[in-house]
N, C-alpha and C. Protein backbone atom coordinates (compact mmCIF):
# COMPACT_ATOMS: atom_id res chain seq x y z
N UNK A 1 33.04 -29.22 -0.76
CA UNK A 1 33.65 -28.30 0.18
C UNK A 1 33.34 -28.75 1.60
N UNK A 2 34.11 -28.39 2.12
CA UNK A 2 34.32 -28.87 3.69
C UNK A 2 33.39 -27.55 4.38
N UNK A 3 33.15 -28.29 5.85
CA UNK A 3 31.59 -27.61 6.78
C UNK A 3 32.57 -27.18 7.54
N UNK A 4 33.16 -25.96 7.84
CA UNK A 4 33.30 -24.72 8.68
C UNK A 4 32.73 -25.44 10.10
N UNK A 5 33.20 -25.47 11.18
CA UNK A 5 32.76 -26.02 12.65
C UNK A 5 32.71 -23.95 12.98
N UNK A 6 31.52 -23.85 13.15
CA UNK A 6 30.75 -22.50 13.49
C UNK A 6 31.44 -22.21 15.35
N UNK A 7 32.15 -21.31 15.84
CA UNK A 7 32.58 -21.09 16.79
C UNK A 7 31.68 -21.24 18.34
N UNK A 8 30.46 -21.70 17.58
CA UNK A 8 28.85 -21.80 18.56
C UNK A 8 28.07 -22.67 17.85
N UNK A 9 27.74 -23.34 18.72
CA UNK A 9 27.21 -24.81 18.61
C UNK A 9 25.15 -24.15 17.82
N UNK A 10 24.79 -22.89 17.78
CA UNK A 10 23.84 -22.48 17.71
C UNK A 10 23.76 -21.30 16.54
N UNK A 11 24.30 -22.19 15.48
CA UNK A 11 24.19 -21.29 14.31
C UNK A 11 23.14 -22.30 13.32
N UNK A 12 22.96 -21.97 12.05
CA UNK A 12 21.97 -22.68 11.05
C UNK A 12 22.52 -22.53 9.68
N UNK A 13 23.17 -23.83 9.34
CA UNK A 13 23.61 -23.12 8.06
C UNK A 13 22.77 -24.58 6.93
N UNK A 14 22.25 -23.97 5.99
CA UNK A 14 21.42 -25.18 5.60
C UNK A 14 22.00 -25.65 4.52
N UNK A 15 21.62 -27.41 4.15
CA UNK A 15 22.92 -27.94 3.64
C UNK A 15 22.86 -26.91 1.74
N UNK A 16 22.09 -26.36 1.70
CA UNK A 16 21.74 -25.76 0.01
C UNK A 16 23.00 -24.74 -0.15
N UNK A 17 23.45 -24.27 1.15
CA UNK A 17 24.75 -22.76 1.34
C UNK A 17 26.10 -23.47 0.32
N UNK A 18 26.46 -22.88 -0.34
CA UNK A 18 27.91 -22.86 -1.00
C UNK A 18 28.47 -22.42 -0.33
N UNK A 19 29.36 -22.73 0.74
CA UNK A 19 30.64 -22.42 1.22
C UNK A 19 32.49 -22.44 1.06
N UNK A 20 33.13 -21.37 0.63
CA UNK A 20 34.13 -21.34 0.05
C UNK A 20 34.68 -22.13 1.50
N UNK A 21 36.10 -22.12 0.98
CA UNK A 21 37.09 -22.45 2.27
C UNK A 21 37.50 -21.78 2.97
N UNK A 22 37.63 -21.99 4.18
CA UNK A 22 38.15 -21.37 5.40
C UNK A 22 37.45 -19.87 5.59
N UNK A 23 35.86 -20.33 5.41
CA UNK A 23 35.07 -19.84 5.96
C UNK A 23 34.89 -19.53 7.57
N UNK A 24 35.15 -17.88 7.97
CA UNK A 24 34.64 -17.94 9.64
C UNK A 24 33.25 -17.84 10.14
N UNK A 25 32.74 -18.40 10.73
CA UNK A 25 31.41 -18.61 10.42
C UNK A 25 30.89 -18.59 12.59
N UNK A 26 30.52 -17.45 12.95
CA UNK A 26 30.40 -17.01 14.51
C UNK A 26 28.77 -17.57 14.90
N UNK A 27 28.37 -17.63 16.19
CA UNK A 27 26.86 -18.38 16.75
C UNK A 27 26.10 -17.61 16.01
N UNK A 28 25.02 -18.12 16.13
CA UNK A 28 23.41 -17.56 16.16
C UNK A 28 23.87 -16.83 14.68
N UNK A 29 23.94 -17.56 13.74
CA UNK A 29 24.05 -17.25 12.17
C UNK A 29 23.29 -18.04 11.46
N UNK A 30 22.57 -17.50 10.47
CA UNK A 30 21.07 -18.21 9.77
C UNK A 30 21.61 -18.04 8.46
N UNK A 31 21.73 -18.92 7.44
CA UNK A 31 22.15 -19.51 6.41
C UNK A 31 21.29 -20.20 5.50
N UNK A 32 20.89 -19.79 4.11
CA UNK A 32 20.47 -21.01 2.91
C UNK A 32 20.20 -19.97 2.23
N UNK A 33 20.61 -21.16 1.05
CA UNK A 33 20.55 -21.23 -0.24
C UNK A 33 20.98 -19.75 -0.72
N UNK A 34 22.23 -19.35 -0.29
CA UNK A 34 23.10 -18.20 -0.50
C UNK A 34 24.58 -18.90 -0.89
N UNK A 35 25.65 -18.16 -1.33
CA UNK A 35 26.74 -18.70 -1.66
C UNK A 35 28.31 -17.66 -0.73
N UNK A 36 29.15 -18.07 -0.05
CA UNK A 36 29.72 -17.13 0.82
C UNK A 36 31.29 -17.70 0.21
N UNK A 37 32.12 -16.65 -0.43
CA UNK A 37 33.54 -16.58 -0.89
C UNK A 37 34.52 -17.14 0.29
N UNK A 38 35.68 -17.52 -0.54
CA UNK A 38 36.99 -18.12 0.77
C UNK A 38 37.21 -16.99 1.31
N UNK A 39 37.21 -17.25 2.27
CA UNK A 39 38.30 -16.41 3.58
C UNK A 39 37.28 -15.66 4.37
N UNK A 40 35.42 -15.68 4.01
CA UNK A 40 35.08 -14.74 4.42
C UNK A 40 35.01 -14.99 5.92
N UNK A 41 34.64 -14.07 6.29
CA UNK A 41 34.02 -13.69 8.18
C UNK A 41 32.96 -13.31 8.81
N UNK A 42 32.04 -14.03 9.06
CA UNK A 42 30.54 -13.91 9.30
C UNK A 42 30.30 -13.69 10.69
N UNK A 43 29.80 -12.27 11.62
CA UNK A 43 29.95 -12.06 12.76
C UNK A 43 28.83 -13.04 13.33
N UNK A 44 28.47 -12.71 14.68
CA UNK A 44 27.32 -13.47 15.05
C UNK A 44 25.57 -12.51 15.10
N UNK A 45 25.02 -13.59 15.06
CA UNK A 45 23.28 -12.70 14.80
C UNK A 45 23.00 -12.62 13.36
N UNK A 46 23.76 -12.79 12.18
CA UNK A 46 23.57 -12.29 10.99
C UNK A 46 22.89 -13.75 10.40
N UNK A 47 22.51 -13.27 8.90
CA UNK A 47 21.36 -13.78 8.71
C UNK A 47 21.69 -13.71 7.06
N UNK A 48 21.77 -14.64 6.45
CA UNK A 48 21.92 -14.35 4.81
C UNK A 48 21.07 -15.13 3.86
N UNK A 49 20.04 -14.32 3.12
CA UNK A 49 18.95 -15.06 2.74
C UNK A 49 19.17 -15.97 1.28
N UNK A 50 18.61 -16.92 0.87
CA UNK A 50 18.42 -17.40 -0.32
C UNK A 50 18.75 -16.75 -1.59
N UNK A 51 19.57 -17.00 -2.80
CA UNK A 51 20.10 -16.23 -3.89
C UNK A 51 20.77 -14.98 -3.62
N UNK A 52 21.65 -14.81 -1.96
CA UNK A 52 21.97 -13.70 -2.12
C UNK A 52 23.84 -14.10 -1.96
N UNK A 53 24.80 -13.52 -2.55
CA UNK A 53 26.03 -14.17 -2.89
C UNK A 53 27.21 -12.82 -2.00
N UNK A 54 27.73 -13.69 -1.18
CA UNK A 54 28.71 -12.54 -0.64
C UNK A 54 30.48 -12.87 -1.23
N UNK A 55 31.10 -12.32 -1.53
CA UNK A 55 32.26 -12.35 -2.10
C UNK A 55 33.15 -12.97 -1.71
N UNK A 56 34.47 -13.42 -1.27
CA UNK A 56 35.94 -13.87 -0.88
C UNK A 56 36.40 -12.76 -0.42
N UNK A 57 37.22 -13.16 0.96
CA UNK A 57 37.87 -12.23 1.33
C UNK A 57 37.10 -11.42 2.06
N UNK A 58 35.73 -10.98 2.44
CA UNK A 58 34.51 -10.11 2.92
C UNK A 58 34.29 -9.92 4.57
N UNK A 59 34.38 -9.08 4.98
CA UNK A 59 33.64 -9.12 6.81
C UNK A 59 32.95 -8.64 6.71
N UNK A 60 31.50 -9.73 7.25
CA UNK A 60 30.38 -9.32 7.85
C UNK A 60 30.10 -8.70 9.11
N UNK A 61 29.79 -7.61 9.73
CA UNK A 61 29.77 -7.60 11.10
C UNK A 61 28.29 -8.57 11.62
N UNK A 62 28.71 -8.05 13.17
CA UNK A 62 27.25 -9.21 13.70
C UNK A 62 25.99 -7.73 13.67
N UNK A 63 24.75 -9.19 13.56
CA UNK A 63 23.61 -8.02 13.29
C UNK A 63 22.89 -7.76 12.20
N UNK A 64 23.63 -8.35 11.09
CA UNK A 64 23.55 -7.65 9.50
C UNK A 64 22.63 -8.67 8.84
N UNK A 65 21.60 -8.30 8.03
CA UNK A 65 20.84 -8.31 7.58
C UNK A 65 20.66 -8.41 5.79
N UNK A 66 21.32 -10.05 5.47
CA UNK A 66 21.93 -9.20 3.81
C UNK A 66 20.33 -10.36 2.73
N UNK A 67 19.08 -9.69 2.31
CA UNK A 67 17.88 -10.46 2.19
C UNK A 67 18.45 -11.20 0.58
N UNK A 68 17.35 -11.80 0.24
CA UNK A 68 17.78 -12.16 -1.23
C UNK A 68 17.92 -11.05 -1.95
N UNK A 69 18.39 -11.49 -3.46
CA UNK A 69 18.82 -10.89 -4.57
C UNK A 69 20.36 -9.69 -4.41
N UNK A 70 20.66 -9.70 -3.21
CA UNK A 70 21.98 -8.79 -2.89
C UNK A 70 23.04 -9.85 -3.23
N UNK A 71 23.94 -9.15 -3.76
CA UNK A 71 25.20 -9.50 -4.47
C UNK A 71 26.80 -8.09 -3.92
N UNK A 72 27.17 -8.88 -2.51
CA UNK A 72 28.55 -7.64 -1.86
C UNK A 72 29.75 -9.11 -2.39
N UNK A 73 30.40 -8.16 -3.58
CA UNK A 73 31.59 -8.70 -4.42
C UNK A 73 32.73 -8.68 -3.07
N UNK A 74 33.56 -9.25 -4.06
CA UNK A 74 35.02 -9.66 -3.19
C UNK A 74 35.51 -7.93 -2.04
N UNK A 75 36.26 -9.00 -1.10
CA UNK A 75 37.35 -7.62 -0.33
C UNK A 75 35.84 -6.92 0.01
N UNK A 76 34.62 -6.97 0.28
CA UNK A 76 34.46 -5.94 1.07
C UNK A 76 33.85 -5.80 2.64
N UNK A 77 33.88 -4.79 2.88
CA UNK A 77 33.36 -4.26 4.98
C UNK A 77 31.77 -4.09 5.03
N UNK A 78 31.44 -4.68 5.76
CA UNK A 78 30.02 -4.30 5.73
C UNK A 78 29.68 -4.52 7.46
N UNK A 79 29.84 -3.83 8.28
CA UNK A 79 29.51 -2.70 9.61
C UNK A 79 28.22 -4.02 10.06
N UNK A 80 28.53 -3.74 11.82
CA UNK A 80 27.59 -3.96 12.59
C UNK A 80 26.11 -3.73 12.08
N UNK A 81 24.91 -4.50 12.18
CA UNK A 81 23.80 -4.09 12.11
C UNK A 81 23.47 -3.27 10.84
N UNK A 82 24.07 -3.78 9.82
CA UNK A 82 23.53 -3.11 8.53
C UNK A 82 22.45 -3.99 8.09
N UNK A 83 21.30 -3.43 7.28
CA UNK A 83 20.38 -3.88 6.73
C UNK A 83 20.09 -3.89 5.39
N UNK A 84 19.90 -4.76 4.48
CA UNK A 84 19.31 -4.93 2.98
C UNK A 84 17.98 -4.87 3.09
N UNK A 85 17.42 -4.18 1.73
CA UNK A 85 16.22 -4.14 1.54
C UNK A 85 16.02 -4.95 0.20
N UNK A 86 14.43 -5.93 -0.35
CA UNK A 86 14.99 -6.34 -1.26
C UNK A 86 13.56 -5.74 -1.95
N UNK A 87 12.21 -4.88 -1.54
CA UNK A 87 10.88 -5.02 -2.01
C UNK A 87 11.18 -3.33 -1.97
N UNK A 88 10.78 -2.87 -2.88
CA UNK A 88 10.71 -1.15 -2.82
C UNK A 88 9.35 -0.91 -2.03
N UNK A 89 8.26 -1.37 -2.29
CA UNK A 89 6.78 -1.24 -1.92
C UNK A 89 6.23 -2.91 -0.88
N UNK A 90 6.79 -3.02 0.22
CA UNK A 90 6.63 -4.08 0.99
C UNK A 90 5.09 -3.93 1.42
N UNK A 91 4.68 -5.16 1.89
CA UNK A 91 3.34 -5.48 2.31
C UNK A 91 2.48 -6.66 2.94
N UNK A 92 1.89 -6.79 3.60
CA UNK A 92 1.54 -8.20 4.16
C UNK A 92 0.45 -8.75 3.92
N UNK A 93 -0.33 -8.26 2.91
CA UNK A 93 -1.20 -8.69 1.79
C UNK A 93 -1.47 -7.69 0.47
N UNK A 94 -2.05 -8.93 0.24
CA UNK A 94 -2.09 -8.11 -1.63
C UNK A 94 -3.08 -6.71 -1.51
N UNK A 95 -3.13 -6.17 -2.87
CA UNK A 95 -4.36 -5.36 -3.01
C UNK A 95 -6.14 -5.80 -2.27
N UNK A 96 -6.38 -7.23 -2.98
CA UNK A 96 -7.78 -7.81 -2.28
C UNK A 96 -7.69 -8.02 -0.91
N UNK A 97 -6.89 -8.29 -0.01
CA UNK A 97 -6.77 -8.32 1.51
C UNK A 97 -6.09 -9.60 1.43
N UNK A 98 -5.44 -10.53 0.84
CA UNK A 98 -5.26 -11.74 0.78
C UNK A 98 -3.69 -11.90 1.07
N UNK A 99 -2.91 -12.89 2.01
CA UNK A 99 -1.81 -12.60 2.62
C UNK A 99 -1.24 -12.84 1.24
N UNK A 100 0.02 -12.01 1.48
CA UNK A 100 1.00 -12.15 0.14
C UNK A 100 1.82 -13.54 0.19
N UNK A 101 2.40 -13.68 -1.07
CA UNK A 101 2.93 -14.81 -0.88
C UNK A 101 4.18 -14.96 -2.19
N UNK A 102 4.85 -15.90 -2.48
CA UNK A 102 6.12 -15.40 -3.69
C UNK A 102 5.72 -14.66 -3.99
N UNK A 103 4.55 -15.27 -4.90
CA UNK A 103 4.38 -14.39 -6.38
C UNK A 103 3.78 -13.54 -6.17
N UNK A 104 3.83 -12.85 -5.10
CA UNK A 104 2.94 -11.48 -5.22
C UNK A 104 4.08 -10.32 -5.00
N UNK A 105 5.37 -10.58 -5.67
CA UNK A 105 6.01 -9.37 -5.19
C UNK A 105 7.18 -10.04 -5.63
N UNK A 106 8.51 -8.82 -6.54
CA UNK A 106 9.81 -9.36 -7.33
C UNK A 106 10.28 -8.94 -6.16
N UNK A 107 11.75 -9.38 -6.45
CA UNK A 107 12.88 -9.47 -5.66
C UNK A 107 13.45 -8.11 -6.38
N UNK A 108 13.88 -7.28 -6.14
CA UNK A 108 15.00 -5.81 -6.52
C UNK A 108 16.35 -5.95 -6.05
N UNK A 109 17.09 -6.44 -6.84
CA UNK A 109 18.50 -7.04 -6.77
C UNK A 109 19.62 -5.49 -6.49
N UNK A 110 20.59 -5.92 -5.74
CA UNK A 110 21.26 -4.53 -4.97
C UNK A 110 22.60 -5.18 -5.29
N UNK A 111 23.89 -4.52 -5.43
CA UNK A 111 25.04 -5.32 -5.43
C UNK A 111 25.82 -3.97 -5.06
N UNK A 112 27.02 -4.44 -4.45
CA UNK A 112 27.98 -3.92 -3.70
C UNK A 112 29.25 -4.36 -4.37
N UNK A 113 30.13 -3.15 -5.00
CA UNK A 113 30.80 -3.31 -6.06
C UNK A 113 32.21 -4.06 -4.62
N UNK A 114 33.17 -4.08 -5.38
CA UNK A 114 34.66 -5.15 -4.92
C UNK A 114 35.31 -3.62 -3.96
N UNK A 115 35.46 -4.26 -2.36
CA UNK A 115 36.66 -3.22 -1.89
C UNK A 115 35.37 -1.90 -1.33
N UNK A 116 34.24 -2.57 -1.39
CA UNK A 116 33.39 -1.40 -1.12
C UNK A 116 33.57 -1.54 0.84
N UNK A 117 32.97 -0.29 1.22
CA UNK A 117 32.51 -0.64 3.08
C UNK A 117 31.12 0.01 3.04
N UNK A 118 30.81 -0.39 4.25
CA UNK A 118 29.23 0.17 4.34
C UNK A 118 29.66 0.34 5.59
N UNK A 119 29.66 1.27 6.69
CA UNK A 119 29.51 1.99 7.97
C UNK A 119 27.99 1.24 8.62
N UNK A 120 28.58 0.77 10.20
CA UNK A 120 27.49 0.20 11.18
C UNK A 120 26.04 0.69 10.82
N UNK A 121 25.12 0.16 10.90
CA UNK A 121 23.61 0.93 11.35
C UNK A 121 22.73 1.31 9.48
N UNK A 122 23.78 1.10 8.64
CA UNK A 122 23.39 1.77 7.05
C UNK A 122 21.93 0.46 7.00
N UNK A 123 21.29 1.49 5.89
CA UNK A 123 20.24 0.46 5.49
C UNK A 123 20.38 0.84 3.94
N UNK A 124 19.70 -0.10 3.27
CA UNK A 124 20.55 -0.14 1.68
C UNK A 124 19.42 -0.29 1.33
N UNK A 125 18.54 0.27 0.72
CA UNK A 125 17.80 -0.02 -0.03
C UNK A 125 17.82 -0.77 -1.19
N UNK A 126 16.35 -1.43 -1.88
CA UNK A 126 17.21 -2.44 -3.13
C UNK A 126 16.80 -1.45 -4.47
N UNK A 127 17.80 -1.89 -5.36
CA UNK A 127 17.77 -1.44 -6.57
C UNK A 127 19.55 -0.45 -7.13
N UNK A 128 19.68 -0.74 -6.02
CA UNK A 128 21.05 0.82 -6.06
C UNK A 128 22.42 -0.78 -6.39
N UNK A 129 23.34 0.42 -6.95
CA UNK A 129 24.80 -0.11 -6.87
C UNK A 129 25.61 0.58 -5.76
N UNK A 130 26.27 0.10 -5.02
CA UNK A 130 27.38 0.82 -4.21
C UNK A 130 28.75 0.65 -5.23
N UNK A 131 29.14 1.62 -5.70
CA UNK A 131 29.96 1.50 -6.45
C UNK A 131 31.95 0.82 -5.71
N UNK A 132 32.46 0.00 -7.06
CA UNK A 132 33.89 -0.08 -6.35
C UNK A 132 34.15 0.78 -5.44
N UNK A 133 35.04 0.48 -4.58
CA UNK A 133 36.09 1.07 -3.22
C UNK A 133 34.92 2.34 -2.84
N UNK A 134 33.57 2.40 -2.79
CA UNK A 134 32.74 3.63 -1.93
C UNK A 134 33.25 2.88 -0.82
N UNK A 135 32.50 4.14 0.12
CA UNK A 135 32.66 4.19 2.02
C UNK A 135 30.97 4.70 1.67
N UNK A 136 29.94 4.08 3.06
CA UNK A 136 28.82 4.39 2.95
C UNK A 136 29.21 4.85 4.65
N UNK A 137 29.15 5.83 5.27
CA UNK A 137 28.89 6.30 6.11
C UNK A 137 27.75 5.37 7.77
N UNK A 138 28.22 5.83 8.68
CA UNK A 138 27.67 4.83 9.48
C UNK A 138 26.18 5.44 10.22
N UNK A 139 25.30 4.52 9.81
CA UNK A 139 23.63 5.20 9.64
C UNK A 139 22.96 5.90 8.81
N UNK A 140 24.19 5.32 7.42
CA UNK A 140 23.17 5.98 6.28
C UNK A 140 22.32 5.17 5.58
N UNK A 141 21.40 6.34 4.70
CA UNK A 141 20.37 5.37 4.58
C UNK A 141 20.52 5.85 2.79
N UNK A 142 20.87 4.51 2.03
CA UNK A 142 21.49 4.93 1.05
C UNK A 142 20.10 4.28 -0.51
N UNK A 143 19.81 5.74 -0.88
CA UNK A 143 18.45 5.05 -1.91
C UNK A 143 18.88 5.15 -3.20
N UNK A 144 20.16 5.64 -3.36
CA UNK A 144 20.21 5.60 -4.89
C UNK A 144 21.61 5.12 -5.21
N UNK A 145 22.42 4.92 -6.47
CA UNK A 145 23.66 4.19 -6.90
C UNK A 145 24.80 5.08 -6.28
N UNK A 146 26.26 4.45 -5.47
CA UNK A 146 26.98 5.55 -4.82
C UNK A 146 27.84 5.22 -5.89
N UNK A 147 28.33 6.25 -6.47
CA UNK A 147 29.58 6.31 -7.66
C UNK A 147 30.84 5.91 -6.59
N UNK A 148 31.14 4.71 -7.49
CA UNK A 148 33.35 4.27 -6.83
C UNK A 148 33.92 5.71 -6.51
N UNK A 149 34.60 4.43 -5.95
CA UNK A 149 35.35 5.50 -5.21
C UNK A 149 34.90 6.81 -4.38
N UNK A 150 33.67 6.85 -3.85
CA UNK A 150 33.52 8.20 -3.41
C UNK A 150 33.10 7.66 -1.89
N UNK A 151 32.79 8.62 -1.04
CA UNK A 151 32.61 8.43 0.37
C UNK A 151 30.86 9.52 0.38
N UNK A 152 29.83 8.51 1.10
CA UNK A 152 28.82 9.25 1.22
C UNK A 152 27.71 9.16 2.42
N UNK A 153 26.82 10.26 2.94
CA UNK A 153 26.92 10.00 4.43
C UNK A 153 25.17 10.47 4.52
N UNK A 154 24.46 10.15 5.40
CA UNK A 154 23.38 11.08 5.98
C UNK A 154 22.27 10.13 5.23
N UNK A 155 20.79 11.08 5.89
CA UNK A 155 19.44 10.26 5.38
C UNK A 155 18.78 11.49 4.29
N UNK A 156 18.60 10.88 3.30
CA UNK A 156 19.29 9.94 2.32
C UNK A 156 20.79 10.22 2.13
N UNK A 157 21.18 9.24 2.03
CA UNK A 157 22.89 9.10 2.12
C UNK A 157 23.41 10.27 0.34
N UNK A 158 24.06 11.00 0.79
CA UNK A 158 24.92 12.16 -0.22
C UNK A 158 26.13 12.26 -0.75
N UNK A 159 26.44 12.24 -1.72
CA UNK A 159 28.02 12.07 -1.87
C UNK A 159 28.58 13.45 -1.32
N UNK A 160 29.62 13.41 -0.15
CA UNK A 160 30.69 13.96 0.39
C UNK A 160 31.91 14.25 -0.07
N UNK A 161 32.55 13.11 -0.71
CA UNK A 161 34.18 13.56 -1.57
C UNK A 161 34.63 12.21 -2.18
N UNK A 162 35.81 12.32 -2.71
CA UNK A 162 36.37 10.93 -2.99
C UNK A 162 36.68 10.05 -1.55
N UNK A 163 36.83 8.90 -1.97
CA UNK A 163 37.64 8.11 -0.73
C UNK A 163 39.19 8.12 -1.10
N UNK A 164 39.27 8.36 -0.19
CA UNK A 164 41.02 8.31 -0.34
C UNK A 164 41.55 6.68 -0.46
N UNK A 165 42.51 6.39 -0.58
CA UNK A 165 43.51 5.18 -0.99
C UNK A 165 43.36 4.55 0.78
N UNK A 166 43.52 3.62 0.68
CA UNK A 166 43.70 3.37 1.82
C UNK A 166 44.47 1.92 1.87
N UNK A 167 44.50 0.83 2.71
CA UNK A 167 45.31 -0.42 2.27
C UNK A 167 44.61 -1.26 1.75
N UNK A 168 45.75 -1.55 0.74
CA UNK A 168 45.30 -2.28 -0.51
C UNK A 168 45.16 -1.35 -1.79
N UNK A 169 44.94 -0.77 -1.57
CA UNK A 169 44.03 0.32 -2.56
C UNK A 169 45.70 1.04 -3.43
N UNK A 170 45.31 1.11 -4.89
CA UNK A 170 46.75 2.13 -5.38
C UNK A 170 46.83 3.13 -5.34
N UNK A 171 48.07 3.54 -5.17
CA UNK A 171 47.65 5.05 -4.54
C UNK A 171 47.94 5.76 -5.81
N UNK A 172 47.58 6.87 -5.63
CA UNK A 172 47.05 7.74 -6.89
C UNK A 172 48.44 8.18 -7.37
N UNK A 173 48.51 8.36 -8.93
CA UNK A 173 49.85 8.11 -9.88
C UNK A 173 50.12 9.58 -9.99
């Protein structure tokens, strides 16, 4: 696959990244050993860690924060300054006082179903599904699985209603 010329001479993409084609790829973007779908759109400031796979077709806004083990499937929105979480119980040394290091702590894998959005400012905790075509509200803070199709908002983020159809989407029979 062909190297995307990054719109800013001050991005980092390391050679381990799988890059689909006609990748948009904006400055000050930090990259490896992640895999990014055709067509996607990577704002600037964002940051995508090791084993974490973003879909085809996808906009990243700038700001966003997606750590390992996250998996956001095809077609979806994911807002200014959103954040992944990937450690439920984070820490900067072990139990004995001793700095942590891999193996002192799993990865909690998060995935973001196809056609999903996440609203600016959300922080995602790991372990949850965002289900197909959800809307996550902008500054929510979302700790548990959002059922498709629904729209959900606030700290801790709540389901509100269905999402309606919107483009792309079929509209209801």
């Amino acid at each position: 696959m062909s190297r995307p010329r990054p719109k800013a001479e001050f991005a980092r993409i390391a050679p381990d990244v799988k890059l689909g084609r006609d990748v948009a790829i904006h400055g000050f973007v930090n990259l490896y050993g992640c895999e990014i779908g055709d067509q996607t759109r990577i704002g600037a400031f964002v940051e995508i860690q090791k084993n974490a796979r973003v879909g085809s077709r996808t906009k990243i806004g700038s700001h966003t924060f997606i750590c390992e083990g996250v998996t956001i499937e095809d077609e979806c929105f994911v807002g200014h300054h959103v954040v992944f979480v990937n450690d439920p119980y984070p820490a900067a040394v072990t139990p004995d006082g001793r700095v942590q290091e891999a193996g002192d702590w799993r990865v909690v894998a998060t995935r973001v179903g196809r056609r999903a959005s996440i609203g600016s400012g959300a922080v995602i905790l790991c372990g949850v599904t965002i289900g197909e075509n959800a809307l996550v509200g902008a500054g929510s803070v979302v700790t548990r699985d959002v059922p498709p199709g629904t729209i959900v908002a606030g700290n801790p983020a709540a389901v509100l209603r269905a999402r309606p159809p919107g483009p792309g989407a079929d509209a209801p029979g």
